[in-house]
Protein backbone atom coordinates (compact mmCIF):
# COMPACT_ATOMS: atom_id res chain seq x y z
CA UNK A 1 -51.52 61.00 -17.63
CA UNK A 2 -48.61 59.03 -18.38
CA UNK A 3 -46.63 60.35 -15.93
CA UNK A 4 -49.10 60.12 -13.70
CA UNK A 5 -49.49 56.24 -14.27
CA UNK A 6 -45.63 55.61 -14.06
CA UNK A 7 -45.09 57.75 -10.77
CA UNK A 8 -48.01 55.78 -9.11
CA UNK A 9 -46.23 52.24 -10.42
CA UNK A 10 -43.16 53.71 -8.66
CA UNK A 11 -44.54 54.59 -5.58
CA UNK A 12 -46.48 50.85 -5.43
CA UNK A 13 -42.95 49.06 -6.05
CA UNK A 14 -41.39 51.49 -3.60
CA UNK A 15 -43.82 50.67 -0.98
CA UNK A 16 -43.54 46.90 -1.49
CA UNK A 17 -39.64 46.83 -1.32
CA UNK A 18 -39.68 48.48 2.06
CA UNK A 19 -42.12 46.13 3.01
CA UNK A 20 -40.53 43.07 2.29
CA UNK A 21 -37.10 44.51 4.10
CA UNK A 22 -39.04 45.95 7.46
CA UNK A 23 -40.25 42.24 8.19
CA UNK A 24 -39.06 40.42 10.95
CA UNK A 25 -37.77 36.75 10.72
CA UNK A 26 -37.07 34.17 13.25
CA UNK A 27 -33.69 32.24 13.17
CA UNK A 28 -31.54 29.68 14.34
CA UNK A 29 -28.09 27.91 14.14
CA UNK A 30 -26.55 24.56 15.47
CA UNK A 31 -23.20 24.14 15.55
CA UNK A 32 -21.17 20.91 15.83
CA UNK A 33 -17.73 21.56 17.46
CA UNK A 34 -14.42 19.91 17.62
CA UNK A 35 -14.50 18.75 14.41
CA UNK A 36 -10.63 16.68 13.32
CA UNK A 37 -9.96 15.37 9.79
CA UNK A 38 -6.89 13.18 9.37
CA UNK A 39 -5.27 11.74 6.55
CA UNK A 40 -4.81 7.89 6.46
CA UNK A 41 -1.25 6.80 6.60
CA UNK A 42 0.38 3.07 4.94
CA UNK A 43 3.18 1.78 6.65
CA UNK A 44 4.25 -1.82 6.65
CA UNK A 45 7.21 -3.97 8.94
CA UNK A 46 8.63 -6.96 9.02
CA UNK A 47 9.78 -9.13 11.25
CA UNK A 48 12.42 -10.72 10.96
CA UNK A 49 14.37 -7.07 10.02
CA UNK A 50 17.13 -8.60 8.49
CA UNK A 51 18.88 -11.57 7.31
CA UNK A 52 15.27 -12.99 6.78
CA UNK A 53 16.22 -15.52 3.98
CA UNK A 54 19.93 -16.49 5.65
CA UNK A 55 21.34 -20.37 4.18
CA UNK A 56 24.07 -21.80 4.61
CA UNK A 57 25.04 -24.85 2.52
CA UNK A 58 22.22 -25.16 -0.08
CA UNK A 59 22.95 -27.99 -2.12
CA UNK A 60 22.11 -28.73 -6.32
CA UNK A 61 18.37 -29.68 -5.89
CA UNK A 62 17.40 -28.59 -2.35
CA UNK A 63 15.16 -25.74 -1.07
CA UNK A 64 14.96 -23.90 2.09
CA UNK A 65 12.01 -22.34 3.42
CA UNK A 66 12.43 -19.29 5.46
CA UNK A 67 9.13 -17.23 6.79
CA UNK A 68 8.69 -13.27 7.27
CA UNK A 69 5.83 -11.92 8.61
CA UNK A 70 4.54 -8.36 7.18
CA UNK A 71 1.91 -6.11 9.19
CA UNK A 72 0.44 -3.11 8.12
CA UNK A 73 1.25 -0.69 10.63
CA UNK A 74 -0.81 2.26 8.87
CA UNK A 75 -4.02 3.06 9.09
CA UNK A 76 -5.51 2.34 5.52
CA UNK A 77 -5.34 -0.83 4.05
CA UNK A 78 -2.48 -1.46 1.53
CA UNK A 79 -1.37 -3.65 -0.83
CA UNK A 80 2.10 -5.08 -0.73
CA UNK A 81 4.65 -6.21 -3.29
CA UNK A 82 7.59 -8.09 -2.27
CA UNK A 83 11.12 -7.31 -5.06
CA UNK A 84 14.47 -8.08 -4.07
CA UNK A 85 18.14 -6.94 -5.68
CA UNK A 86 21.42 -8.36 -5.56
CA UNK A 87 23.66 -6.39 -3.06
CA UNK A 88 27.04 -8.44 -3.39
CA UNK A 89 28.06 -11.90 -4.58
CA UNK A 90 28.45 -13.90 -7.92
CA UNK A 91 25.84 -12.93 -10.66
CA UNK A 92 26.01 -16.70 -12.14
CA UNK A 93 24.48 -17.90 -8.39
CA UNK A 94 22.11 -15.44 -8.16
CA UNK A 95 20.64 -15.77 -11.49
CA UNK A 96 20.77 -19.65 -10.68
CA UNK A 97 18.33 -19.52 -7.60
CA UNK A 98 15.12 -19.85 -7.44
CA UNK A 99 12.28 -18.76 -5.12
CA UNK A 100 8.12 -20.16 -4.72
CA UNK A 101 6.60 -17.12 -2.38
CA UNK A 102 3.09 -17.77 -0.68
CA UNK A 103 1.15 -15.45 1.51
CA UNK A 104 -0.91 -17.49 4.41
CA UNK A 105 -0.53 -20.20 2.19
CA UNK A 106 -1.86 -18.31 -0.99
CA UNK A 107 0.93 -18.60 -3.80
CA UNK A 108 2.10 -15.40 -4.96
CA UNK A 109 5.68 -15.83 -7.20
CA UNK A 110 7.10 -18.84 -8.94
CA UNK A 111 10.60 -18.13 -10.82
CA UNK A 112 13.72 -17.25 -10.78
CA UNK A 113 14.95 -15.40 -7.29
CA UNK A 114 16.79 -12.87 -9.67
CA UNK A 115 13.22 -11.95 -10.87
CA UNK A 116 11.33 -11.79 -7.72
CA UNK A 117 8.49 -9.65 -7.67
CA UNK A 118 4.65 -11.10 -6.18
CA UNK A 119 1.63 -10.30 -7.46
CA UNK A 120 -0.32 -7.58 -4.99
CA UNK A 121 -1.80 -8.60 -1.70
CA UNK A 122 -3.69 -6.84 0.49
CA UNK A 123 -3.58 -6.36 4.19
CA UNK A 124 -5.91 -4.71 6.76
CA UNK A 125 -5.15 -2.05 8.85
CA UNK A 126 -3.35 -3.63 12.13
CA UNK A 127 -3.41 -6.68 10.39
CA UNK A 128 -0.46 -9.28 9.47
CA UNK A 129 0.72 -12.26 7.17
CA UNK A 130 2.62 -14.73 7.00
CA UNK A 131 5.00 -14.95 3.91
CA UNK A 132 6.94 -18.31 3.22
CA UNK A 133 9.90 -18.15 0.84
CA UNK A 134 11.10 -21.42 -0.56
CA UNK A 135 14.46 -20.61 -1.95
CA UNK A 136 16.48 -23.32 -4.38
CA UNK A 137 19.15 -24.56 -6.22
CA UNK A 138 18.06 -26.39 -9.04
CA UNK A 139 19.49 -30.25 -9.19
CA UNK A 140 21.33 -29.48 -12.13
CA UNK A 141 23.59 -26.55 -10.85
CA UNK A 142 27.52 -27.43 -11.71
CA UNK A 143 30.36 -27.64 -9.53
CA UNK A 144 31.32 -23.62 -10.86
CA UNK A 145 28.60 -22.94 -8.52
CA UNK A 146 30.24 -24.33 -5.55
CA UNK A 147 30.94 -22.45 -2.43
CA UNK A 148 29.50 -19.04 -4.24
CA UNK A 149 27.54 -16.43 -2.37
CA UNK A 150 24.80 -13.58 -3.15
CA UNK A 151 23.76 -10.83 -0.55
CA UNK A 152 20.51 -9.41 -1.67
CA UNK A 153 17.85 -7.09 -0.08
CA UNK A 154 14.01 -7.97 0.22
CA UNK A 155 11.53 -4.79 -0.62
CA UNK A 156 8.47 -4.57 0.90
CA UNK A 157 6.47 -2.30 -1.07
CA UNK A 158 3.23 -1.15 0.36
CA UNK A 159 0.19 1.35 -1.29
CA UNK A 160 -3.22 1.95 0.03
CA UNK A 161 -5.93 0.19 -1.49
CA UNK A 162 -7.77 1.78 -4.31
């Protein structure tokens, strides 16, 4: 009888499972073609390219202003922080300067040249600004300092926004 009851269960869950798998079902698919994923680049110029912050004669308490503009050339937007380094020339002079730095009229380093490093600023993709440097020699620079010379590089270092 027991055998009876478990070969009948069989049979039932046999039938069913060819049931299920003998149905018919209706189906569909869209697709979407074409489909291009690019990675966002940063890039930054300048313009001037070089000899942005060229002075002659800068006397013991004067300041020249000299203006670079920076656009982001990439396709994210970045930030950018401006350093510089001493190439050639007299340490004492270079460690003597000094150097205010604004972006679109927005302050971004007071100090000493020799130290020059803004605080982040952001630009949009395509987008440019206008950076002011106001270099000086302060008024009570000695005569040793006369007729000395630095050649330095400006870094414009850019990273996408995050």
């Amino acid at each position: 009888m027991k055998r009876t009851i478990v070969m009948a269960a069989c049979a039932v869950l046999a039938g069913l499972a060819c049931l299920g798998g003998a149905g018919a079902f209706f189906t569909s698919r869209a697709e979407v073609p074409d489909n291009v994923i690019r990675a966002g680049t940063v890039a930054v110029s300048t313009e001037p390219t070089s000899a942005a912050l060229t002075i002659d004669a800068l006397a013991p308490g004067g300041m020249c202003e000299r203006t670079v503009a920076v656009a982001n050339t990439g396709t994210l937007p970045s930030t950018v922080v401006v350093t510089c380094a001493k190439k050639a020339g007299i340490t004492d002079f270079y460690n003597a300067l000094t150097c205010d730095v604004s972006v679109d009229g927005v302050p971004v380093y007071t100090g000493p040249l020799a130290e020059l490093r803004t605080v982040p600023f952001e630009i949009a993709p395509g987008a440019r600004a206008r950076m002011t440097f106001a270099v000086g020699l302060p008024a009570t620079a000695g005569n040793d300092l006369a007729g000395d010379y630095v050649k330095l590089s400006l870094y414009f270092d850019a990273e996408q926004v995050h």
